[in-house]
N, C-alpha and C. Protein backbone atom coordinates (compact mmCIF):
# COMPACT_ATOMS: atom_id res chain seq x y z
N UNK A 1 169.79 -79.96 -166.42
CA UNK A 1 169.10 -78.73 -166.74
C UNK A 1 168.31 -78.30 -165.52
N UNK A 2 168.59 -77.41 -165.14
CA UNK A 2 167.89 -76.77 -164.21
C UNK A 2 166.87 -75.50 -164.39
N UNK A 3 165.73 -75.53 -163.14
CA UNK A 3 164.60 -74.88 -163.46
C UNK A 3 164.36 -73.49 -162.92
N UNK A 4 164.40 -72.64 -163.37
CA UNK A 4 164.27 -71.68 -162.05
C UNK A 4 163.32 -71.89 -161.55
N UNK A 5 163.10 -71.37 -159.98
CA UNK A 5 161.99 -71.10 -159.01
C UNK A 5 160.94 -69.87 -159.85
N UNK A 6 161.87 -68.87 -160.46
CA UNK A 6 160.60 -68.05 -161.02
C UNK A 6 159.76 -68.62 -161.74
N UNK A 7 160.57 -68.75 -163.12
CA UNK A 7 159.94 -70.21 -164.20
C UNK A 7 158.49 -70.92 -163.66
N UNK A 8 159.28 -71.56 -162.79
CA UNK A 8 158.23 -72.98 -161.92
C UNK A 8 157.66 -72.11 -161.44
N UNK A 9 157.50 -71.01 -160.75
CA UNK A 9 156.20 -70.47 -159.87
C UNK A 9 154.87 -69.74 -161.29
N UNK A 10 155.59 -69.05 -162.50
CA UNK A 10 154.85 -68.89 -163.69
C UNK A 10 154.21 -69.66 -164.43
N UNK A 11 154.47 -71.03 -164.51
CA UNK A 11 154.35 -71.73 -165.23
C UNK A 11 153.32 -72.68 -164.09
N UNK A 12 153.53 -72.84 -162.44
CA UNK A 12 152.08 -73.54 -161.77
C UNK A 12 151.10 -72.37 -161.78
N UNK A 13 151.41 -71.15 -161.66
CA UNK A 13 150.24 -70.44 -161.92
C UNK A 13 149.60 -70.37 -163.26
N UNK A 14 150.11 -70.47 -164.05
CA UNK A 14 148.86 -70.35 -165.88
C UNK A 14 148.70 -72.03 -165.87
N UNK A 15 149.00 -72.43 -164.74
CA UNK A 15 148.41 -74.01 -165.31
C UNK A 15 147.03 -74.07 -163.86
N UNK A 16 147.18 -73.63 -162.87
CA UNK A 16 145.99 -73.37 -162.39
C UNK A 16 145.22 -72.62 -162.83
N UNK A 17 145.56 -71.02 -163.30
CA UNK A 17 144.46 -70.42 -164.02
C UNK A 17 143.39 -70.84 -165.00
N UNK A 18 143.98 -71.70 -165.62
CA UNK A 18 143.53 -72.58 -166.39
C UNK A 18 142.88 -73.77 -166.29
N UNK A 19 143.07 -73.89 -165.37
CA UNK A 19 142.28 -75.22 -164.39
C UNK A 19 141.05 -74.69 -163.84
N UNK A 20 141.26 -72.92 -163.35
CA UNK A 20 140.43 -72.54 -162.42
C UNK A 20 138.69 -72.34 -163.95
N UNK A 21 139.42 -72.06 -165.13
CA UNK A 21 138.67 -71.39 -166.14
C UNK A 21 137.61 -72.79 -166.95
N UNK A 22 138.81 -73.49 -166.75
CA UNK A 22 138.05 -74.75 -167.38
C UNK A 22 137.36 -75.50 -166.21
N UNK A 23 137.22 -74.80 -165.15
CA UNK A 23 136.31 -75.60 -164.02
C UNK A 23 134.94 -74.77 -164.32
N UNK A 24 134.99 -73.30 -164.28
CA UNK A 24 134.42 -72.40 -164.35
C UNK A 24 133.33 -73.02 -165.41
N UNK A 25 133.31 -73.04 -166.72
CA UNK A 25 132.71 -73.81 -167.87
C UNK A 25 132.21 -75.19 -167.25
N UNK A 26 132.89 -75.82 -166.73
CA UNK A 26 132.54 -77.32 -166.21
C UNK A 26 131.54 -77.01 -165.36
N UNK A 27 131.16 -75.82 -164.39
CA UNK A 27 130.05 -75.97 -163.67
C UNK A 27 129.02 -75.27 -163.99
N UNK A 28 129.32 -74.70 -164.92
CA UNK A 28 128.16 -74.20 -165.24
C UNK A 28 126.88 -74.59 -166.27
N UNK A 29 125.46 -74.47 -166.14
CA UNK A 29 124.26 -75.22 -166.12
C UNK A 29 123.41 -74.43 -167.25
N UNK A 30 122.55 -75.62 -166.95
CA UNK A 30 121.28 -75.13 -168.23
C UNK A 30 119.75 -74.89 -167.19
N UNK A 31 119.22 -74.38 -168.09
CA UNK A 31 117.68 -74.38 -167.36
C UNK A 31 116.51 -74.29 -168.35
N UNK A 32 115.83 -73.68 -168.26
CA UNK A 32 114.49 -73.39 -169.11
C UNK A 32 113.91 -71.89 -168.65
N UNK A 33 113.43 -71.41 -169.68
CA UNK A 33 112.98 -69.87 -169.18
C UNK A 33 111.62 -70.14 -170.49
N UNK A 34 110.70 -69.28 -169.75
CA UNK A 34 109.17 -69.08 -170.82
C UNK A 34 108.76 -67.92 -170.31
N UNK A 35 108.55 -66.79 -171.29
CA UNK A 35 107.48 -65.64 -170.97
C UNK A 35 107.25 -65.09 -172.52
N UNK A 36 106.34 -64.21 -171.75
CA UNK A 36 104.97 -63.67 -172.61
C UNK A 36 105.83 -62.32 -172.87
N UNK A 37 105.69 -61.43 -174.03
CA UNK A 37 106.13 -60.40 -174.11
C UNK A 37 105.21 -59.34 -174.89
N UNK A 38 104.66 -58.52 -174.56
CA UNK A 38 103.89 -57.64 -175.28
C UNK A 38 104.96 -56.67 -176.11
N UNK A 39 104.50 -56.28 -177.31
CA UNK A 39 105.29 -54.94 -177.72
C UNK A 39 104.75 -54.29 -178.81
N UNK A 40 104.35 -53.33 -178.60
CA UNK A 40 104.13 -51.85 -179.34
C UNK A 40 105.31 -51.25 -180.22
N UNK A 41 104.92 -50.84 -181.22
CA UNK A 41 106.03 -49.55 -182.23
C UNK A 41 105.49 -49.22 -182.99
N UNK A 42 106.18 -47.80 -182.76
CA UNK A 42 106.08 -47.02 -184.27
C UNK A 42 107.26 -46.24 -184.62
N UNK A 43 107.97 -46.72 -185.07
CA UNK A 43 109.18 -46.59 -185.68
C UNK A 43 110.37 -46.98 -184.25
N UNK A 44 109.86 -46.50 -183.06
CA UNK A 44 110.34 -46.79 -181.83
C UNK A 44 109.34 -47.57 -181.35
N UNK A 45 110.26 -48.87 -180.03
CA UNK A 45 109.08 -49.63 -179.69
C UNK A 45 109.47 -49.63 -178.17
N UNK A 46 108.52 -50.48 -177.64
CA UNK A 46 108.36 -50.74 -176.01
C UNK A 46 107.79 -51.85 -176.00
N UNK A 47 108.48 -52.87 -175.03
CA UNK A 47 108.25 -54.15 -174.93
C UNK A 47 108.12 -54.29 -172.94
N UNK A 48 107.32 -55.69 -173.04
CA UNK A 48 107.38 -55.64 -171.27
C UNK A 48 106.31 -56.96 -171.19
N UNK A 49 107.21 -57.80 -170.43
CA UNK A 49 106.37 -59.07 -170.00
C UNK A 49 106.54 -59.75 -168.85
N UNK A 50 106.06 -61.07 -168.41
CA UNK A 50 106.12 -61.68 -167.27
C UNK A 50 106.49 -63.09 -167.72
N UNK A 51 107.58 -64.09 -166.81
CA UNK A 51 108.00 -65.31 -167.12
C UNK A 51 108.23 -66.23 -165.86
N UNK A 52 108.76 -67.45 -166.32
CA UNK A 52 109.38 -68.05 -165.56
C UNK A 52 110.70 -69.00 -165.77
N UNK A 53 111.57 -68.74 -164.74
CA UNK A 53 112.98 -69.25 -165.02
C UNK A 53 112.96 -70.49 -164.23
N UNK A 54 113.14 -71.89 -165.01
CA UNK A 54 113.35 -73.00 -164.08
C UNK A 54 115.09 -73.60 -163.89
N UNK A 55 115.31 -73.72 -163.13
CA UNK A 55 116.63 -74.28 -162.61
C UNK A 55 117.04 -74.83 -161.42
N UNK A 56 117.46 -76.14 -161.58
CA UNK A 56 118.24 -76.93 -160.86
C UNK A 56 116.40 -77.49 -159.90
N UNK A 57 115.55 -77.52 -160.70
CA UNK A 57 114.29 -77.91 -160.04
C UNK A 57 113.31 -76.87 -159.25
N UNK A 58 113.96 -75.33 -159.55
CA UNK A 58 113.03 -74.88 -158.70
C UNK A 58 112.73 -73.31 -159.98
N UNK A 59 111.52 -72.53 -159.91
CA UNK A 59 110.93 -71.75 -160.56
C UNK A 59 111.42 -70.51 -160.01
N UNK A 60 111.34 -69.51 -160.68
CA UNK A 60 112.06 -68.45 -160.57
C UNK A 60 111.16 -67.24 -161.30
N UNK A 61 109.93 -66.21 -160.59
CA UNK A 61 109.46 -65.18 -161.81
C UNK A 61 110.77 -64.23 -162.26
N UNK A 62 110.46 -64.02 -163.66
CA UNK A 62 111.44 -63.21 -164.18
C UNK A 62 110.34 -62.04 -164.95
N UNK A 63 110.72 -60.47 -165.15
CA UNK A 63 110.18 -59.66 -165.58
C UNK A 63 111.23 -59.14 -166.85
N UNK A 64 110.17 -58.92 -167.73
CA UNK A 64 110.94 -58.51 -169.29
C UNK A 64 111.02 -57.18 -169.51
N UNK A 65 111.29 -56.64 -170.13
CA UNK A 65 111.19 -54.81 -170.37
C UNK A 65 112.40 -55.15 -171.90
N UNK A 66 111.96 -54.19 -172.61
CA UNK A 66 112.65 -53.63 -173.54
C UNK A 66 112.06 -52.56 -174.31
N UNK A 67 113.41 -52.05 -175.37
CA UNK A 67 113.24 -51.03 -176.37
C UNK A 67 113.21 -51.78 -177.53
N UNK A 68 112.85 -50.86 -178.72
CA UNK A 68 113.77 -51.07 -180.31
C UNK A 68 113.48 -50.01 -180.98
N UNK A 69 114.34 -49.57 -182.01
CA UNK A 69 114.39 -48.78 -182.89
C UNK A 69 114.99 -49.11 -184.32
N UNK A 70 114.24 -48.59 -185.19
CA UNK A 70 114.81 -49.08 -186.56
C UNK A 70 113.10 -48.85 -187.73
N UNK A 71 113.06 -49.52 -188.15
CA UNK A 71 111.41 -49.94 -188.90
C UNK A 71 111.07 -50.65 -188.44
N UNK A 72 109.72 -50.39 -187.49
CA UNK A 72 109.18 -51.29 -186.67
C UNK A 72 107.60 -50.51 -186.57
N UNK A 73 106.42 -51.31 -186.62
CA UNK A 73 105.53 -50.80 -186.46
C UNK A 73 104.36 -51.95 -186.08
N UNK A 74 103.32 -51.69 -185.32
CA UNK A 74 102.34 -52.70 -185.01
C UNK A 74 102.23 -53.03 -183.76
N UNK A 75 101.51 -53.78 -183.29
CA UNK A 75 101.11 -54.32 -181.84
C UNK A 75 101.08 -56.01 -181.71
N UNK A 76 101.86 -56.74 -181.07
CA UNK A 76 101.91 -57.76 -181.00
C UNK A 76 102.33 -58.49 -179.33
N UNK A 77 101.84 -59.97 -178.95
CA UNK A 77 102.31 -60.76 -177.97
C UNK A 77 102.88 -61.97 -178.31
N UNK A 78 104.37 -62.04 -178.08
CA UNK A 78 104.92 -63.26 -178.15
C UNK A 78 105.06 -64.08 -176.89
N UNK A 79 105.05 -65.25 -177.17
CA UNK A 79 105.25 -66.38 -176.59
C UNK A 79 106.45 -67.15 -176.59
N UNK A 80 107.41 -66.94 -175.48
CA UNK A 80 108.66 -67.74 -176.25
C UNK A 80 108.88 -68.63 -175.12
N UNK A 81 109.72 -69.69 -175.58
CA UNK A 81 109.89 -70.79 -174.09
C UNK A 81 111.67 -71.22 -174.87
N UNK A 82 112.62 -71.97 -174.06
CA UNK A 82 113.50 -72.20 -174.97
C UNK A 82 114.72 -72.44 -173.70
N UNK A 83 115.59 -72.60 -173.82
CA UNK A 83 116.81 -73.09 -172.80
C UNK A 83 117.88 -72.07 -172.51
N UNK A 84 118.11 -71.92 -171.11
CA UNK A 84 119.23 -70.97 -171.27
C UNK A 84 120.69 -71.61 -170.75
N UNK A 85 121.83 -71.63 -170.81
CA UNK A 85 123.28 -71.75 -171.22
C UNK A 85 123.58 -70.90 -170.58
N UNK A 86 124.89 -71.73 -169.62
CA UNK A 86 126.09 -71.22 -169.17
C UNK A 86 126.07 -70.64 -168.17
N UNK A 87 124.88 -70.64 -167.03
CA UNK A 87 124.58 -70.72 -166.19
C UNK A 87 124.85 -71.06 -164.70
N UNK A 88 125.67 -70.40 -163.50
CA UNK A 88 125.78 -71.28 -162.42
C UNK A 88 124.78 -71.05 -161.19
N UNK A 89 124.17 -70.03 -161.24
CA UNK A 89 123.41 -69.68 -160.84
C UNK A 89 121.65 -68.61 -161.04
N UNK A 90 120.52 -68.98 -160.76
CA UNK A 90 119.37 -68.35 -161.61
C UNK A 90 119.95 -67.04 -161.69
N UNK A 91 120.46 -66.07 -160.89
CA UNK A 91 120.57 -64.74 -161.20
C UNK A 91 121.66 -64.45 -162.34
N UNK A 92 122.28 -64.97 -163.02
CA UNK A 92 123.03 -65.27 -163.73
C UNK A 92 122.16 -65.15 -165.09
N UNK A 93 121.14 -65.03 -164.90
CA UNK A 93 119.73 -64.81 -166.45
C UNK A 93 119.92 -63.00 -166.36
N UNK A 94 119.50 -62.44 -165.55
CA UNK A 94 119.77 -61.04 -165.32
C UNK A 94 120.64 -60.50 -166.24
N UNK A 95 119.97 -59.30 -167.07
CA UNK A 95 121.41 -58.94 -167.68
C UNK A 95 120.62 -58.15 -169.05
N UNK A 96 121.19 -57.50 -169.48
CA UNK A 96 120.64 -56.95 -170.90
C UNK A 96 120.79 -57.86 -172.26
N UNK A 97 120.56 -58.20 -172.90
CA UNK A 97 120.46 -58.86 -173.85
C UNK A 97 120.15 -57.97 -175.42
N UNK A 98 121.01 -57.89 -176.41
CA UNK A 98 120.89 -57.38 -177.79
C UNK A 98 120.85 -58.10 -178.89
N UNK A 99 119.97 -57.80 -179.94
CA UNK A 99 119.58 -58.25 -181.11
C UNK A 99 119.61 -57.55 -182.23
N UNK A 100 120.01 -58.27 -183.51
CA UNK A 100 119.36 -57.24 -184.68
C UNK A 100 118.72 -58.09 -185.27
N UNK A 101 117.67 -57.89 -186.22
CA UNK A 101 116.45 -58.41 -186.82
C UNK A 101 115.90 -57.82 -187.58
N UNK A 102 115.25 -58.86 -188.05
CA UNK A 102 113.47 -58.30 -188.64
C UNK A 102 112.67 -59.85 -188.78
N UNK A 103 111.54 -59.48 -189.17
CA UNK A 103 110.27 -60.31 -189.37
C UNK A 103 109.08 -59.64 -189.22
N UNK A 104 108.11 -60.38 -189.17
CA UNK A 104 106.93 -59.51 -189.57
C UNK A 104 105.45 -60.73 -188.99
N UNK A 105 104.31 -61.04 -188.98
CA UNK A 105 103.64 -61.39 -188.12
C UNK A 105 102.14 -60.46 -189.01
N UNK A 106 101.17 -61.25 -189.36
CA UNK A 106 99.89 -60.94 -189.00
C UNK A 106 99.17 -61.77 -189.00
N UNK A 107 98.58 -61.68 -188.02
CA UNK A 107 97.72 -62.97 -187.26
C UNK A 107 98.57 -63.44 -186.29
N UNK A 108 98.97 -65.07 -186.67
CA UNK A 108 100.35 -65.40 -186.20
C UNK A 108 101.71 -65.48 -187.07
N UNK A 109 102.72 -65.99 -185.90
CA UNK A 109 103.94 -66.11 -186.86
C UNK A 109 104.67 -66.52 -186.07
N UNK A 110 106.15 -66.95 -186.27
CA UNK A 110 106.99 -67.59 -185.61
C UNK A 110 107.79 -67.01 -185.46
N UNK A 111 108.66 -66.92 -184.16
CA UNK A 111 110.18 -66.52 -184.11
C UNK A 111 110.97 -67.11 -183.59
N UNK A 112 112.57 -66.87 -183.71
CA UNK A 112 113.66 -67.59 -183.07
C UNK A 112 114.99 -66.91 -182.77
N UNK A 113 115.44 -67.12 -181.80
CA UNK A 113 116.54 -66.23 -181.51
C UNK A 113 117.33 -66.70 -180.16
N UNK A 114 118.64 -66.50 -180.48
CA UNK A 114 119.56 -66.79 -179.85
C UNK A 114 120.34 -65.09 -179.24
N UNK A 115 120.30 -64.93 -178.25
CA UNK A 115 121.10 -64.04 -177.56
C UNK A 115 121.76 -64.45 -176.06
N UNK A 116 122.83 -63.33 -175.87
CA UNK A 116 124.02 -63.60 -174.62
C UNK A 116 123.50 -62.41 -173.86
N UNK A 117 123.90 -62.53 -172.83
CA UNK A 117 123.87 -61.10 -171.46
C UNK A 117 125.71 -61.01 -171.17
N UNK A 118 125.56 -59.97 -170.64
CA UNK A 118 127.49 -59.70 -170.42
C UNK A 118 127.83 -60.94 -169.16
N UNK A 119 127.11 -61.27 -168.72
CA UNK A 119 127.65 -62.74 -167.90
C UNK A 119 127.51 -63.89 -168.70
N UNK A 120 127.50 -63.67 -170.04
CA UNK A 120 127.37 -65.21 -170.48
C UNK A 120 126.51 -65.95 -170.81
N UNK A 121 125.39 -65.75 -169.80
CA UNK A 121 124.15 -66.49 -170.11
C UNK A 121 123.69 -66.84 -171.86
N UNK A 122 123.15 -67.51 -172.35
CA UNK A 122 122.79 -67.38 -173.74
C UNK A 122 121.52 -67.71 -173.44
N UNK A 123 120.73 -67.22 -173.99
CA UNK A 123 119.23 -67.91 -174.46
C UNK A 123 118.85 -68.16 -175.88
N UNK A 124 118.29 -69.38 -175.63
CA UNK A 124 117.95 -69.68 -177.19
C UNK A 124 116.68 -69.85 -177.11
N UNK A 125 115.67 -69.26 -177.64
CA UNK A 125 114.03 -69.24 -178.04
C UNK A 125 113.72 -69.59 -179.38
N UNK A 126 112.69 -69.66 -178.76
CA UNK A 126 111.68 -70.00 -180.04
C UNK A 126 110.32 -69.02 -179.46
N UNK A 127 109.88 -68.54 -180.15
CA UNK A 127 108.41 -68.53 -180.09
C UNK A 127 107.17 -68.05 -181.22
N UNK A 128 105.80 -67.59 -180.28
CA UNK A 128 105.03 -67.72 -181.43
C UNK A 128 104.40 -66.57 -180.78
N UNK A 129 103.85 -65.28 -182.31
CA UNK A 129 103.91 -64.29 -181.88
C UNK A 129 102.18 -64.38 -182.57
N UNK A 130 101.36 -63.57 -181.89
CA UNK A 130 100.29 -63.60 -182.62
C UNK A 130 99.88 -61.44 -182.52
N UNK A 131 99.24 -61.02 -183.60
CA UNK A 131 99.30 -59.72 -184.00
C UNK A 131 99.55 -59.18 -185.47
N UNK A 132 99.72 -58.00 -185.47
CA UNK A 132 100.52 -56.89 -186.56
C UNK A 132 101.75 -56.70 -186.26
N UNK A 133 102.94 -57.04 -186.74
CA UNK A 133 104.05 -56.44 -186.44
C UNK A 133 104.92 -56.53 -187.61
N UNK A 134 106.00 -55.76 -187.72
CA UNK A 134 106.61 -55.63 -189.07
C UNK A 134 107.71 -55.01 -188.10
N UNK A 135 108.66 -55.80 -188.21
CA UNK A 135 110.65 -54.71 -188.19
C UNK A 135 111.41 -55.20 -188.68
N UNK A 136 112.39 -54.23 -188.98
CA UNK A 136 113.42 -54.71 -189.40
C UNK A 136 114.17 -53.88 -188.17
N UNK A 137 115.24 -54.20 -187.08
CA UNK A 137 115.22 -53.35 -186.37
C UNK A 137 116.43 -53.87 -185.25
N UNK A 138 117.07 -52.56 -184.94
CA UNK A 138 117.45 -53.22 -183.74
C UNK A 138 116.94 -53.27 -182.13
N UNK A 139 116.88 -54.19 -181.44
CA UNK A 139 116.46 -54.14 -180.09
C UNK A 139 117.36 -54.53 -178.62
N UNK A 140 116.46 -54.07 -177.64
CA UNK A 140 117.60 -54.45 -176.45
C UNK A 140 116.64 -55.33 -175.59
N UNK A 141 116.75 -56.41 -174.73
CA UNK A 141 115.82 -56.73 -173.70
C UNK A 141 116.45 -57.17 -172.55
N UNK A 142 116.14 -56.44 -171.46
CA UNK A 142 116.35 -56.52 -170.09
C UNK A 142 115.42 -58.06 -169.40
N UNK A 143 116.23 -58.66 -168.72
CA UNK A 143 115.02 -59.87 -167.82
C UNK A 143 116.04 -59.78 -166.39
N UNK A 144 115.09 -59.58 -165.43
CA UNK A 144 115.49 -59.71 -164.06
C UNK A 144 114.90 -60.72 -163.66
N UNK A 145 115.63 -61.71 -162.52
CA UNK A 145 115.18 -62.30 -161.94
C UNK A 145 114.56 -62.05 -160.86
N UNK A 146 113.23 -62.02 -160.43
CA UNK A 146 113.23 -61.55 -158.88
C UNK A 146 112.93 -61.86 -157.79
């Protein structure tokens, strides 16, 4: 039985591609990210904070900004700290990030949330929000590294 040369040249390429994809996943890392986020709404909101991204041993400030819209109302600062995924490099946090939700907060309260950026990145938080706040809502949040 014989092979063609086309065959064999199709068949080492989707077996490197595939090598190249499952390397891709293989190098890529975790880190830690923590910031503060202020945010305002009334029915529309505005969010904006200051953090820090740790990876591969070294610190990184990162700046927050976001929107939301939906039922949302009150004034609150969260605190979130939590791990980020899939990672090969810090600028690799960069990126818009989307949510839908709700919860609510007076005094304090807790939150948690898992979101992706279009590179992949995931973050998973936790934090603790202290204020008035009430949404049910959807939101977007921007973090640059800088």
């Amino acid at each position: 039985m014989k092979i063609s040369p086309r065959f064999r040249a199709v068949a080492v390429a989707v077996i490197a591609a595939a090598g190249v994809s499952f390397a891709s996943v293989a190098h890529a890392d975790n880190g830690t990210i923590s910031f503060a986020v202020y945010k305002a709404a009334f029915f529309v909101g505005g969010a904006g904070g200051e953090g820090t991204l740790t990876f591969h041993g070294r610190r990184y400030p990162v700046s927050v900004g976001g929107i939301s819209g939906g039922l949302a109302f009150g004034a609150s600062k969260t605190y979130f700290h939590g791990t980020v995924r899939h990672i090969r490099r810090a600028q690799d946090v960069t990126g818009v990030y989307g949510a839908a939700g709700g919860g609510g907060a007076i005094g304090q309260g807790a939150q948690m949330i898992v979101m992706t950026n279009e590179k992949g990145a995931q973050l998973e938080l936790s934090g603790r929000q202290v204020g008035l706040q009430v949404n049910a809502d959807i939101s977007g949040m921007s973090i640059t590294v800088k």
